[in-house]
Structures are given as C-alpha cells and as structure tokens.
Protein backbone atom coordinates (compact mmCIF):
# COMPACT_ATOMS: atom_id res chain seq x y z
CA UNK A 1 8.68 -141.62 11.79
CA UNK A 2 7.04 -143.40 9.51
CA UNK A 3 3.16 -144.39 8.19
CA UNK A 4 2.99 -147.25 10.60
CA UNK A 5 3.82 -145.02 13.54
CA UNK A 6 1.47 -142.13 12.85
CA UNK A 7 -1.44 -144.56 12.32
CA UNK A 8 -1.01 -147.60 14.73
CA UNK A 9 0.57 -150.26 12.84
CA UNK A 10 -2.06 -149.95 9.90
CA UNK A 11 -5.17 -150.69 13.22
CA UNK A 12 -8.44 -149.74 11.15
CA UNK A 13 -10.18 -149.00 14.14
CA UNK A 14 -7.86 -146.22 14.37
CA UNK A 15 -6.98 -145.11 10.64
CA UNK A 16 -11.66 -144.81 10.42
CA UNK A 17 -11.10 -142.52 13.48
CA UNK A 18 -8.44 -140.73 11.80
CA UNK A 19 -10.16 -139.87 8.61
CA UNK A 20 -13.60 -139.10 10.34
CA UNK A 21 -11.50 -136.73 12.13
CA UNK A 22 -10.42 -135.70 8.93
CA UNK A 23 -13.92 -135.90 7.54
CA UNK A 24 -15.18 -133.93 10.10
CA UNK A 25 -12.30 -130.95 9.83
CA UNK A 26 -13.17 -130.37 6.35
CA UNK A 27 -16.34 -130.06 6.95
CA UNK A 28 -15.82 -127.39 9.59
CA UNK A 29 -13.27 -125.45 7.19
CA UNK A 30 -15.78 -125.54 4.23
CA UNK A 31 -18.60 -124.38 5.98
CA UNK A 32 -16.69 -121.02 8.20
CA UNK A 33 -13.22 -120.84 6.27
CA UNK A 34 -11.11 -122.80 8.53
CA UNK A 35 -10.73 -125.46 11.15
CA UNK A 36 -9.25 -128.05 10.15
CA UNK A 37 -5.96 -127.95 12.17
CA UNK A 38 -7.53 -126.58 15.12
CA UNK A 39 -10.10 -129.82 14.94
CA UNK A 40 -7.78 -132.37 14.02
CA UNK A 41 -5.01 -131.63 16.75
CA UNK A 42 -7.98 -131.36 19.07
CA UNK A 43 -9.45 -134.72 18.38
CA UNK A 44 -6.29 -136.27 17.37
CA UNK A 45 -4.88 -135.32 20.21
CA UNK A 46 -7.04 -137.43 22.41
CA UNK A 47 -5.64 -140.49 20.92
CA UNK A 48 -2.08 -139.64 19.24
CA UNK A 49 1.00 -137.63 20.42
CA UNK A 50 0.34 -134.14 19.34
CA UNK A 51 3.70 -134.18 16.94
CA UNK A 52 2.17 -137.22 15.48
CA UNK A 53 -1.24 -135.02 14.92
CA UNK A 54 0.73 -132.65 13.85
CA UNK A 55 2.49 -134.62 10.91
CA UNK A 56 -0.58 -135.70 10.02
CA UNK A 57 -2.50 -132.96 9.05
CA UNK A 58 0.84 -131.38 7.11
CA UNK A 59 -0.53 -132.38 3.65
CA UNK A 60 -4.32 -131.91 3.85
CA UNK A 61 -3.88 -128.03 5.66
CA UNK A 62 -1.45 -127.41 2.52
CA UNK A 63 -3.82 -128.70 -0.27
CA UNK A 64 -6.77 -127.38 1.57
CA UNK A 65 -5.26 -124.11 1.97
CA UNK A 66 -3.74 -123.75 -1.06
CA UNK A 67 -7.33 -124.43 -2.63
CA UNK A 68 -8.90 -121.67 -0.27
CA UNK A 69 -5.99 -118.93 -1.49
CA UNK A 70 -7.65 -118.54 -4.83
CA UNK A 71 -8.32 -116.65 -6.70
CA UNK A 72 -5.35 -115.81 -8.08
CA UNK A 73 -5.60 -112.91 -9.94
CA UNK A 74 -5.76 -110.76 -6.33
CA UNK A 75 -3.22 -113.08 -4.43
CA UNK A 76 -0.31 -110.54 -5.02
CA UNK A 77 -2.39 -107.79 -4.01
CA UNK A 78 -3.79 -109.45 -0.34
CA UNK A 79 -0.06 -111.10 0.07
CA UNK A 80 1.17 -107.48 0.12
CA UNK A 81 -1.01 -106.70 2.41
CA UNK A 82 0.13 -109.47 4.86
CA UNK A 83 3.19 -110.19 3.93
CA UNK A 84 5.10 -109.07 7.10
CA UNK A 85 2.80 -111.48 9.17
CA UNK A 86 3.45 -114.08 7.20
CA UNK A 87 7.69 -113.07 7.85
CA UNK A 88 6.85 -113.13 11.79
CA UNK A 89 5.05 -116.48 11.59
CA UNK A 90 8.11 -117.98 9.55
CA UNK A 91 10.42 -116.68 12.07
CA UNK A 92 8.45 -117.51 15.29
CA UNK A 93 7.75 -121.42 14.29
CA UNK A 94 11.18 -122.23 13.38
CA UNK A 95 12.59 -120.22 16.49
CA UNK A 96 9.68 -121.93 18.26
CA UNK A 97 10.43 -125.06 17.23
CA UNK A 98 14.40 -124.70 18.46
CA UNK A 99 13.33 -123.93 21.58
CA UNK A 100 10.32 -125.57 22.69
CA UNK A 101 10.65 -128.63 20.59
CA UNK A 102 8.65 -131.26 18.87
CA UNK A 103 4.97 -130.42 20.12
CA UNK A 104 4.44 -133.04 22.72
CA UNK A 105 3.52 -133.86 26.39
CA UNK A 106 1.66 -132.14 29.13
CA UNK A 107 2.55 -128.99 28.40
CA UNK A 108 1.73 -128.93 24.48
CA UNK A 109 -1.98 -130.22 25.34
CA UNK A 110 -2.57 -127.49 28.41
CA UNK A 111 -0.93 -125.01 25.51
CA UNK A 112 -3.18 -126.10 22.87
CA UNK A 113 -6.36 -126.33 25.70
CA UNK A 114 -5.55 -122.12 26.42
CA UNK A 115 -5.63 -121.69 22.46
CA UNK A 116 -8.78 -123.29 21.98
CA UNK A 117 -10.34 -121.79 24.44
CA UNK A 118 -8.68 -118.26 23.72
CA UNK A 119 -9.74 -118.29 20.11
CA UNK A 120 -13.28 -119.87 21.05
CA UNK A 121 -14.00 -116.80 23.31
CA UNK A 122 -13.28 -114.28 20.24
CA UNK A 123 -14.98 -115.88 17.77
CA UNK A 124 -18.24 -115.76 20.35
CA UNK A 125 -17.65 -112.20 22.20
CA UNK A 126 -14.70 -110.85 20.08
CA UNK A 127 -15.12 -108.03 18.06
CA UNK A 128 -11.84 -107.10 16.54
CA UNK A 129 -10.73 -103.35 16.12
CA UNK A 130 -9.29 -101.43 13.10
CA UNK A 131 -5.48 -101.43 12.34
CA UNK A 132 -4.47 -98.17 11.10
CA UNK A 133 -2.92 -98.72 7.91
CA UNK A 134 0.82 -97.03 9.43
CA UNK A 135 0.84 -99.73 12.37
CA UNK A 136 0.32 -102.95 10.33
CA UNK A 137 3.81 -103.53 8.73
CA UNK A 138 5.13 -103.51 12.37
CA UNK A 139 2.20 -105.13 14.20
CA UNK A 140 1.66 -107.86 11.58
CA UNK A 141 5.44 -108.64 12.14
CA UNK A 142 4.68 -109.19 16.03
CA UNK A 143 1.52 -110.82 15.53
CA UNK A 144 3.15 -113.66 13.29
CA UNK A 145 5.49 -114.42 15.76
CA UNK A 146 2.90 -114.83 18.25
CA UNK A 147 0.96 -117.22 16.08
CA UNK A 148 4.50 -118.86 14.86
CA UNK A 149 5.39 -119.43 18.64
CA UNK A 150 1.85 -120.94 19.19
CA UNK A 151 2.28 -123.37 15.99
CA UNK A 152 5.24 -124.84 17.35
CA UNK A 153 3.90 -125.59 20.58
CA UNK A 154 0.44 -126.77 19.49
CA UNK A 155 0.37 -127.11 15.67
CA UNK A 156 -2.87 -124.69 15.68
CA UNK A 157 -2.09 -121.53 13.93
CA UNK A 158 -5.08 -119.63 14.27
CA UNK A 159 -4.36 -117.84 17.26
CA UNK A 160 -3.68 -114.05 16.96
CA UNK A 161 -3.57 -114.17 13.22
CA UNK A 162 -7.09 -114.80 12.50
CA UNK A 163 -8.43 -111.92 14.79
CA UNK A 164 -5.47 -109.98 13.52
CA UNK A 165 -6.98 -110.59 9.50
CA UNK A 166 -11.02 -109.83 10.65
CA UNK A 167 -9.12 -106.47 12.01
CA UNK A 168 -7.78 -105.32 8.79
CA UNK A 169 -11.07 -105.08 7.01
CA UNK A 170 -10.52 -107.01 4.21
CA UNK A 171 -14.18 -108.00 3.32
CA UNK A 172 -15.14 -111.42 2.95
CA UNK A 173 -13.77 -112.65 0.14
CA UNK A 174 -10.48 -110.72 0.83
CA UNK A 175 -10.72 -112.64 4.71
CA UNK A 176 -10.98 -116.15 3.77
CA UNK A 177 -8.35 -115.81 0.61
CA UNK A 178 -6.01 -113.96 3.41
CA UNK A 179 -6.57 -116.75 5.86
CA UNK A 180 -6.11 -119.34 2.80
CA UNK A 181 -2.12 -117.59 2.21
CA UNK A 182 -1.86 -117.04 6.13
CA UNK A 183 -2.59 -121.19 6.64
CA UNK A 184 -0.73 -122.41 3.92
CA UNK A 185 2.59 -120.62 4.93
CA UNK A 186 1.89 -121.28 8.37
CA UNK A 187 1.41 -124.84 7.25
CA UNK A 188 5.02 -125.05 5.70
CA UNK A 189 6.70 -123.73 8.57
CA UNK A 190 5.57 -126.45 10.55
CA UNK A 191 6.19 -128.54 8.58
CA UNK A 192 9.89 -127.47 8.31
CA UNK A 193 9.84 -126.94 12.18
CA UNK A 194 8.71 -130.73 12.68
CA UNK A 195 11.17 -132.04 10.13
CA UNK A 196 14.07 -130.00 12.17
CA UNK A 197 12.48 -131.52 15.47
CA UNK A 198 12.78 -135.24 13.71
CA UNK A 199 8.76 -135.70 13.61
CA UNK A 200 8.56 -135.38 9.76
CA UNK A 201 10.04 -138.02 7.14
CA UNK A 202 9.33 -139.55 3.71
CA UNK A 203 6.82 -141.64 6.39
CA UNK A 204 5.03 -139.23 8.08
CA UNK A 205 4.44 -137.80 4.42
CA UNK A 206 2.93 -140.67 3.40
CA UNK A 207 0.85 -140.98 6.11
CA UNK A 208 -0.50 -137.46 5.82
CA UNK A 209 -1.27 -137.52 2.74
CA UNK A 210 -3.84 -140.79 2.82
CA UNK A 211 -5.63 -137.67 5.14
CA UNK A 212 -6.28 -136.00 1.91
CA UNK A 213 -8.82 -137.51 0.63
CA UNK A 214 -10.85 -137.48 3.71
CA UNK A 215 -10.74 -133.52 4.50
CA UNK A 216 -11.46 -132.82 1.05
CA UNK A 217 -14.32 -134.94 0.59
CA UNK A 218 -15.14 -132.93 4.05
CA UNK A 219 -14.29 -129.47 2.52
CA UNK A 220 -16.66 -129.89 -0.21
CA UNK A 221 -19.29 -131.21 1.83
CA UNK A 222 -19.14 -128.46 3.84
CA UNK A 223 -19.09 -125.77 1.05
CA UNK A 224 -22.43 -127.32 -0.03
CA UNK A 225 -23.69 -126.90 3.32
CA UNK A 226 -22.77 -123.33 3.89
CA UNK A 227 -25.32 -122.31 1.11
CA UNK A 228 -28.06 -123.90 3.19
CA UNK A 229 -27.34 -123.63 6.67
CA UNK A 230 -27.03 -120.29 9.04
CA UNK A 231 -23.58 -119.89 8.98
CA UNK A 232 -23.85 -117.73 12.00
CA UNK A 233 -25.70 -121.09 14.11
CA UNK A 234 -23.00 -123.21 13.13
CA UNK A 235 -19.95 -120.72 14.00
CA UNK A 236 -21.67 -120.35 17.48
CA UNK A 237 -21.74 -124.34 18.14
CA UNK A 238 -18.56 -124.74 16.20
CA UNK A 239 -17.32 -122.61 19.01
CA UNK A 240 -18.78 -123.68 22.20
CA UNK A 241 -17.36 -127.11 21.17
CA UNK A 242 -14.34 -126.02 20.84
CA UNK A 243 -14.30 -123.94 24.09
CA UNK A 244 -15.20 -127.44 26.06
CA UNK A 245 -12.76 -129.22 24.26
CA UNK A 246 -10.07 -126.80 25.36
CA UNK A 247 -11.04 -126.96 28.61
CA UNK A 248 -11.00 -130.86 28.89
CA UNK A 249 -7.19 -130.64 27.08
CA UNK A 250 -6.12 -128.14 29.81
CA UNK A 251 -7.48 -130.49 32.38
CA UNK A 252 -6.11 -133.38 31.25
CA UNK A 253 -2.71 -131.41 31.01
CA UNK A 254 -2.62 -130.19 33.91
CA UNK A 255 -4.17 -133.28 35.61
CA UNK A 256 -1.10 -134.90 33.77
C-alpha cells in the first residue's frame, strides 16, 4: 500500500481533510490525554477503509505517545506496574489480527461504532473501581487482550485499558504517563498486526508520517488550551460526540 493509496492519488481536497482530522485529534489528546486514534479512525473512517485509517495514524499515535510517556525518570517504575497489560495487548492484537484480519468492512465499522459508544458511556457515567494490588498481574493480563482484540478489529485501543488505568489509582500524572506507555505499545502492535495483514509498507509509512505534523501542531494547541478551558466541559462534549458518532458507524454498519 503505498502514499498514493492511503491519500487518494495525492487529491488535496482529501489530504486538507486528512490533516484537519489530524489537527483536530491532537487537539483532543492535548487537552484530556488521549484521542487521537479514537478520532481519527472515527472521522477517517467516514471517508477511507478503516485499515487505511489505521496505517495512517501509525506514526503520529507513536510520536505523540511516546512524547506523553515522559517523564522518564518514573517510566520503569509505572511500566512495572502495567507491564502484564501491556503483554496481553501484544498478544491479543497479533492473535487478533490472525484471525479477524486487516480491520475492514461492515463489521470493523459496527465494531468500532460499539467501542465508541462503550467507552463514551464510561467516560460520562463510569466510575471505575479499585484493583486490589494481588488481582492486577492476572487481570491486567486479561484486560490487554481485550483491548489487543479490539485494536485489531477497529484500530482504537482505548477500550478496557483506559478504565482499567483510572482503576489502579495512579494519580494524574501517573494516569496520563501510564496511558502514554499503554498507547505507544499498543500503537506498535498494530502496527506489526497491519504489516502481517499486508496494510503496512515503506508507503503507508510515508504516508503516515506527513500526519505528523498536523497532530502535533494539534497536541500543542491543545495543551495550551487545557490551562484555560474546563477540562471537565470539554471531556463531557468530547464524549457525547463521540457517543453519536458511534452510533451513526453502527448504523451505517449494520445498514451495510
């Protein structure tokens, strides 16, 4: 697959859309912490195959991601911590990927609809409980392949794992470096997954990474916003949109 087929020949009508979707994503993430793959499938989606969304975003979750893991003096320390969900989400997106495929079709946009609209609901009613300490080797393990299994299907990873992190009381710093290592490996095992499904070459590489630019221009414009907006406001419309826009993708896929 290469540049040409993940943007439209080169169509600027389309590559502007692309990167305002990009735009747009980084904003989100800088402003609550993440986003930006659950935004630009969404959108993307609309317009693209989902496997082509999903080689798109490869490059500007990892950067992005990376960025958000710092610092790095405590990185060991939280990675600890999480380490056995980051094993299960490994393990579930390349198993995932060998057995549902390349994300694609009716049944990767009704998938992705349900995860939207799953992870919408929490983040507006949700109130995660405590893990006891004993329980989270094993249920971190479980919980990654959940949220593995979902990447492959839909290229969003933030369903369980995000719900799973707010649960392990981690504070707020300790939450958004946690999702930072939780995105960035989920991020490469896509990546892998896609490139053993055929959907990512030297191309789609390419293509991705002329994303860049766009989500972090986004990203910091949205970290200069979060010191002077409500946080709280946004996160509420951030997730009623998303809850509609689920809702429309599971239509449309099951419509399909």
């Amino acid at each position: 697959m290469s540049a040409n087929d993940l943007l439209g020949a080169g169509t600027p009508a389309l590559l502007a859309a692309t990167a305002a979707v990009f735009v747009l994503a980084g904003v989100v993430k800088g402003v609550v912490g993440l986003g930006l793959p659950t935004i630009s499938m969404a959108m993307l989606a609309l317009v693209m195959a989902p496997a082509q969304a999903a080689a798109l975003l490869i490059v500007p979750s990892l950067i992005t991601n990376l960025w958000q893991a710092r610092p790095w003096p405590t990185l060991m320390r939280v990675l600890r911590r999480i380490a056995t969900l980051q094993a299960g989400v490994c393990v579930g997106t390349l198993a995932g990927a060998a057995w549902l495929g390349a994300p694609a079709g009716h049944w990767a946009s009704v998938c992705l609809g349900i995860a939207l609209v799953a992870y919408a609901g929490w983040g507006l009613f949700g109130t995660p409980p405590a893990v006891p300490a004993r329980h989270e080797g094993a249920l971190g393990a479980l919980i990654g392949m959940a949220t593995g299994l979902i990447t492959a299907a839909t290229g969003v990873f933030v369903i369980p794992a995000v719900p799973y992190l707010q649960a392990l009381n981690l504070g707020k710093d300790g939450l958004i470096q946690a999702m930072g290592i939780s995105f960035t490996v989920s991020t490469v095992a896509l990546a892998a997954g896609l490139w053993l499904n055929g959907s990512y070459s030297p191309g789609a590489a390419g293509a991705s990474a002329l994303m860049l630019p766009p989500a972090l221009a986004g990203m910091a414009l949205g970290q200069w916003l979060r010191g002077r907006l409500s946080a709280r406001a946004f996160k509420q419309c951030f997730m009623v949109s998303l809850a509609l826009l689920g809702a429309y993708q599971v239509a449309q896929g099951l419509a399909g």
